[in-house]
Protein backbone atom coordinates (compact mmCIF):
# COMPACT_ATOMS: atom_id res chain seq x y z
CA UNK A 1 174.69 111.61 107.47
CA UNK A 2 177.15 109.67 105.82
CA UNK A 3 178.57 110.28 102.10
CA UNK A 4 178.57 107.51 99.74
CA UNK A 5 181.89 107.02 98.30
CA UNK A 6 182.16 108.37 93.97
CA UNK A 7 181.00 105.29 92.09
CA UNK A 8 178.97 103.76 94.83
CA UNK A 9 174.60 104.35 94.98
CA UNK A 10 173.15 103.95 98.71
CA UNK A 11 170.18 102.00 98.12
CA UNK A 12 168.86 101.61 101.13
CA UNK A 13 168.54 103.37 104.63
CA UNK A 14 167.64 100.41 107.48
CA UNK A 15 166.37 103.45 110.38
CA UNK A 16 162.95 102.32 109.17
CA UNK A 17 163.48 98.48 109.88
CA UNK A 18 165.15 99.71 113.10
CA UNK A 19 161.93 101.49 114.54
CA UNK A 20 159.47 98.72 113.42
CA UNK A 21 159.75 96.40 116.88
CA UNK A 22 159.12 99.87 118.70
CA UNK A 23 156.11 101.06 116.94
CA UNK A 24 154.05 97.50 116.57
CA UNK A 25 153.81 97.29 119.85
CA UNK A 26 152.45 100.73 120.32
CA UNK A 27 150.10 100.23 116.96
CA UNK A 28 148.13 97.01 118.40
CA UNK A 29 148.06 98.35 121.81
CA UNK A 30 146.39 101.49 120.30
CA UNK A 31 144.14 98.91 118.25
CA UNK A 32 143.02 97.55 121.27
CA UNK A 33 142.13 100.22 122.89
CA UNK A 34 139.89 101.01 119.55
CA UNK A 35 138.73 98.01 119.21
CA UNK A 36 136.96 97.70 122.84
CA UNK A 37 135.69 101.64 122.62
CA UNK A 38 134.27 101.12 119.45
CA UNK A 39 132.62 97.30 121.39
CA UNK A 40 131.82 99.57 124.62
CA UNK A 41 129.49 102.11 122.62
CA UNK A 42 127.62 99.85 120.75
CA UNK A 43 126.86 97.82 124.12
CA UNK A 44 125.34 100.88 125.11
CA UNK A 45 123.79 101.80 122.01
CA UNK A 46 121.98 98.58 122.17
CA UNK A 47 121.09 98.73 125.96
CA UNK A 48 120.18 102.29 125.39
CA UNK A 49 117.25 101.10 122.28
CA UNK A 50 116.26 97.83 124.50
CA UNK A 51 115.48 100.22 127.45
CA UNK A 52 113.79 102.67 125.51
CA UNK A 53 111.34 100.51 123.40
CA UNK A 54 110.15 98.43 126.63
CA UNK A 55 108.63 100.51 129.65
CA UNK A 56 109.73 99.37 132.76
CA UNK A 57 107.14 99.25 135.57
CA UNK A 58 108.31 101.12 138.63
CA UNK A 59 108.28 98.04 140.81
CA UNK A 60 110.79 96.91 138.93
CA UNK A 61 112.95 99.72 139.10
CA UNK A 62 113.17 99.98 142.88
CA UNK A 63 114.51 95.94 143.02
């Protein structure tokens, strides 16, 4: 770490601004992936209430 010279403040520290074009990337890709799980279970949710509040007739299930 460096030492700031008598007299002199460090203000700021630029690491942070440094990392920020590696972790966006990872961040949205990771929102993605949340995005179309959280899509993906409420597709079945839905298909799951549709197919249990209609009976199908078993001539339909064996087309």
């Amino acid at each position: 770490m460096t030492v700031p010279a008598d007299g002199a403040d460090l203000l700021a520290d630029h690491s942070i601004l440094l990392a920020i074009p590696a972790f966006l990337p990872a961040l949205a890709v990771v929102g993605i992936i949340v995005l179309v799980a959280v899509r993906d279970r409420r597709t079945e949710r839905r298909e799951g209430e549709q197919s249990s509040t209609s009976p199908v007739s078993s001539d339909e299930e064996t087309r």
